[in-house]
N, C-alpha and C. Protein backbone atom coordinates (compact mmCIF):
# COMPACT_ATOMS: atom_id res chain seq x y z
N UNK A 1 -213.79 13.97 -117.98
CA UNK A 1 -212.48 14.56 -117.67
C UNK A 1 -211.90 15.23 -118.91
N UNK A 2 -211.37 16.15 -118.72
CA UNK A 2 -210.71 17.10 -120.12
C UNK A 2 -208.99 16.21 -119.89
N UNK A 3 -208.86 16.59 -121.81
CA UNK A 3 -206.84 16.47 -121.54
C UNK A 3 -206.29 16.38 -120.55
N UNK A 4 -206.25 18.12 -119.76
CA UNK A 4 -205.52 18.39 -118.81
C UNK A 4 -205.35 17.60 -118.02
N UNK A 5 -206.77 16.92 -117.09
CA UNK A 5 -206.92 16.38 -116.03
C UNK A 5 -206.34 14.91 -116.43
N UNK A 6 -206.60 14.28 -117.18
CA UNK A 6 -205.77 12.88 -117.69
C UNK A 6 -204.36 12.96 -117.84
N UNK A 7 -203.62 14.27 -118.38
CA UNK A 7 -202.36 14.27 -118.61
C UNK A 7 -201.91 13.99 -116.90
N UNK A 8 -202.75 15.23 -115.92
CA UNK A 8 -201.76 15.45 -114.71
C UNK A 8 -202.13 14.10 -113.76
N UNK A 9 -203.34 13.49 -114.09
CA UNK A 9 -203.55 12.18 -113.85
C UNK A 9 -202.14 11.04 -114.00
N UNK A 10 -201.96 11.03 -115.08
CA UNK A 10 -200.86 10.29 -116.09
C UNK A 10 -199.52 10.45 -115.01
N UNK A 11 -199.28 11.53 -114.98
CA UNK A 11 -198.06 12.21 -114.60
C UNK A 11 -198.07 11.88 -113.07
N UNK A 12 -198.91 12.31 -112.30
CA UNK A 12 -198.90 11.55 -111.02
C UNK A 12 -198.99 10.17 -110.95
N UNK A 13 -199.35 9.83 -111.59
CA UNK A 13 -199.36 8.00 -111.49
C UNK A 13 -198.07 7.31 -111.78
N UNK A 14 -197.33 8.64 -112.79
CA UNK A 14 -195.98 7.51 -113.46
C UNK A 14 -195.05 7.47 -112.15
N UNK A 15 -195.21 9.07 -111.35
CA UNK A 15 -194.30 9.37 -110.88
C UNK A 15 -194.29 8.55 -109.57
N UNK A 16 -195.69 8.10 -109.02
CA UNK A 16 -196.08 7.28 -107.70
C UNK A 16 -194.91 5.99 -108.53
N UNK A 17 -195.51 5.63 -109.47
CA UNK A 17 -195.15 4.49 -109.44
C UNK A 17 -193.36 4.29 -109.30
N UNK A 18 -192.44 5.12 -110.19
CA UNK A 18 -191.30 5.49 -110.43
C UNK A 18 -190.83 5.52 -108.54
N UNK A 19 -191.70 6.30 -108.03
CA UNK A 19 -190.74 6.34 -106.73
C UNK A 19 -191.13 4.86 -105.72
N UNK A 20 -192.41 4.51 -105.82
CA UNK A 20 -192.76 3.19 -105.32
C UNK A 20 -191.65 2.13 -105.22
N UNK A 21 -191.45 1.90 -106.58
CA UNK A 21 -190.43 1.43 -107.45
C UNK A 21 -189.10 1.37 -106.59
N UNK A 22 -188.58 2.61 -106.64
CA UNK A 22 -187.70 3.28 -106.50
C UNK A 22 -187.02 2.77 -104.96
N UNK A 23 -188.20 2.66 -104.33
CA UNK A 23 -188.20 2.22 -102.78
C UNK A 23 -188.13 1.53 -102.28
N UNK A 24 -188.86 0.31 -102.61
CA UNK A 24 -188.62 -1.22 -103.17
C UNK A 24 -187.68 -1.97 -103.18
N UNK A 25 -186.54 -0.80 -104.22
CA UNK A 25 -185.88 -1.38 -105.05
C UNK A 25 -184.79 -0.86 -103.82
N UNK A 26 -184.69 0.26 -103.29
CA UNK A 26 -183.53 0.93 -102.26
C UNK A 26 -184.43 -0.17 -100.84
N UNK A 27 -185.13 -0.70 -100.55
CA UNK A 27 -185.57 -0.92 -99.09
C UNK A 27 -185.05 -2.60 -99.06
N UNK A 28 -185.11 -2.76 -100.31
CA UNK A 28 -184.57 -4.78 -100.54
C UNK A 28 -183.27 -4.94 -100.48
N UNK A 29 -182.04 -3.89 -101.04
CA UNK A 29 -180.79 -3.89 -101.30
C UNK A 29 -180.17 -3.32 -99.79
N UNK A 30 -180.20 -2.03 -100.11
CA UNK A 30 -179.20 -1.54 -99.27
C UNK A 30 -179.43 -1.50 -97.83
N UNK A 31 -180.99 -1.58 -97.24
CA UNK A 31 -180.80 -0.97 -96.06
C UNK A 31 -181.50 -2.55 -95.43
N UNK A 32 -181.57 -2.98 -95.78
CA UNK A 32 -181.42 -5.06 -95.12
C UNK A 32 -180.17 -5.29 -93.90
N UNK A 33 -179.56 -5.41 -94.70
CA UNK A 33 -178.77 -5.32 -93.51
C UNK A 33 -178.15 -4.45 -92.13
N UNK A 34 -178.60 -3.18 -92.88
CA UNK A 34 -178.51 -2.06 -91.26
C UNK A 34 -179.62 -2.41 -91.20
N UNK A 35 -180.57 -2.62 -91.40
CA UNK A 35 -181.89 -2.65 -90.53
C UNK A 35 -181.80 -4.34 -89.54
N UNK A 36 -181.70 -4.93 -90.09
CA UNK A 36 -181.41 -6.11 -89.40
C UNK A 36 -180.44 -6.19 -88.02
N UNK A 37 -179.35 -5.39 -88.34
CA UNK A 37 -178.31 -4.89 -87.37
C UNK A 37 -179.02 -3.83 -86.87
N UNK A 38 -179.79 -2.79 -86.82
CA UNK A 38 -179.86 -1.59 -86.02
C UNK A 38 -181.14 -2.53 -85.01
N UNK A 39 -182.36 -3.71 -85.65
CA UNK A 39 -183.20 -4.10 -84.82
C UNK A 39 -182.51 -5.34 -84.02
N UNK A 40 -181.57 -5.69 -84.24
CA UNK A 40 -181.06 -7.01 -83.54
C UNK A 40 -181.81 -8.08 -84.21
N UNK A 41 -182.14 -8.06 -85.04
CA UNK A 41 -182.27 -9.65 -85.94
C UNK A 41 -181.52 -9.63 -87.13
N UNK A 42 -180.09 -10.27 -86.72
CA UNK A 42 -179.09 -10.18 -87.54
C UNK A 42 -179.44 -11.95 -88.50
N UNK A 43 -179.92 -12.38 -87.74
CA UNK A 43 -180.56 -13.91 -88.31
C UNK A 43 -181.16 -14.00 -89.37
N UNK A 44 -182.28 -13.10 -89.66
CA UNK A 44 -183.02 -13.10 -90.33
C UNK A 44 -182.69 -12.91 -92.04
N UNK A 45 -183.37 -13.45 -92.51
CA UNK A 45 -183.11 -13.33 -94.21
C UNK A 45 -183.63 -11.87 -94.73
N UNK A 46 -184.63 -11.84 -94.00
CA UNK A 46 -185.52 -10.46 -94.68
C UNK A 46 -186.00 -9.40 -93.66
N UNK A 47 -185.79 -8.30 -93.33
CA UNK A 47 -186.60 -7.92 -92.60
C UNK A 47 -188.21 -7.35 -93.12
N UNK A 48 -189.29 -8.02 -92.29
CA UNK A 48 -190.66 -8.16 -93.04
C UNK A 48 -191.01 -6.53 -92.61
N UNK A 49 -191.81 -6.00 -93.64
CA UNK A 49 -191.99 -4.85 -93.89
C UNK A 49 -193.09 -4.32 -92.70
N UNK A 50 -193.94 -5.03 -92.10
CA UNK A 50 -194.54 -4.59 -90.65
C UNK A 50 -193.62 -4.45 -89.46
N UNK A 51 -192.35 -5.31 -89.53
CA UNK A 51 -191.53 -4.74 -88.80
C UNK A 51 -190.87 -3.76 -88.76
N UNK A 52 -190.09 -3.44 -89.85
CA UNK A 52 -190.07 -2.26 -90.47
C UNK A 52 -190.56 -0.95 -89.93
N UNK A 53 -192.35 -1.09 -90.06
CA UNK A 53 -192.83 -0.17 -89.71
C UNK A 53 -193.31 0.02 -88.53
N UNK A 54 -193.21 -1.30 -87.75
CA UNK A 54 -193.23 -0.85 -86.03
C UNK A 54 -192.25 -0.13 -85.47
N UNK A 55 -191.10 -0.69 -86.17
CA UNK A 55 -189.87 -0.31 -85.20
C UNK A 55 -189.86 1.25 -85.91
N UNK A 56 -189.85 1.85 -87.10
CA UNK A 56 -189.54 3.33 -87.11
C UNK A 56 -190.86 3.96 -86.72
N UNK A 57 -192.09 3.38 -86.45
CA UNK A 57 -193.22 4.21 -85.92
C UNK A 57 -192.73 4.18 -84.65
């Protein structure tokens, strides 16, 4: 691999990670509780992330 390809390597990886991160960090805080309220499991502590993705698939 030359420079280039390691730098833009580098750079995509920070940035996956930064928004990964990012998502994580916005999907644990803020949207817990509308999601809990928009699926009707207002009970629940967590909403688990396969649910998650049933209910918006």
């Amino acid at each position: 691999m030359t420079a280039v390809e390691i730098f833009l390597c580098t750079i995509i990886g920070i940035s996956l990670t930064v928004n990964y991160g990012f998502g994580i960090g916005w999907y644990s805080s803020s949207s817990q509780a509308w999601l809990r309220h928009q699926m009707g499991i207002d009970g629940t502590d967590m909403v688990h992330p396969w649910a998650y993705f049933n209910y918006v698939r």
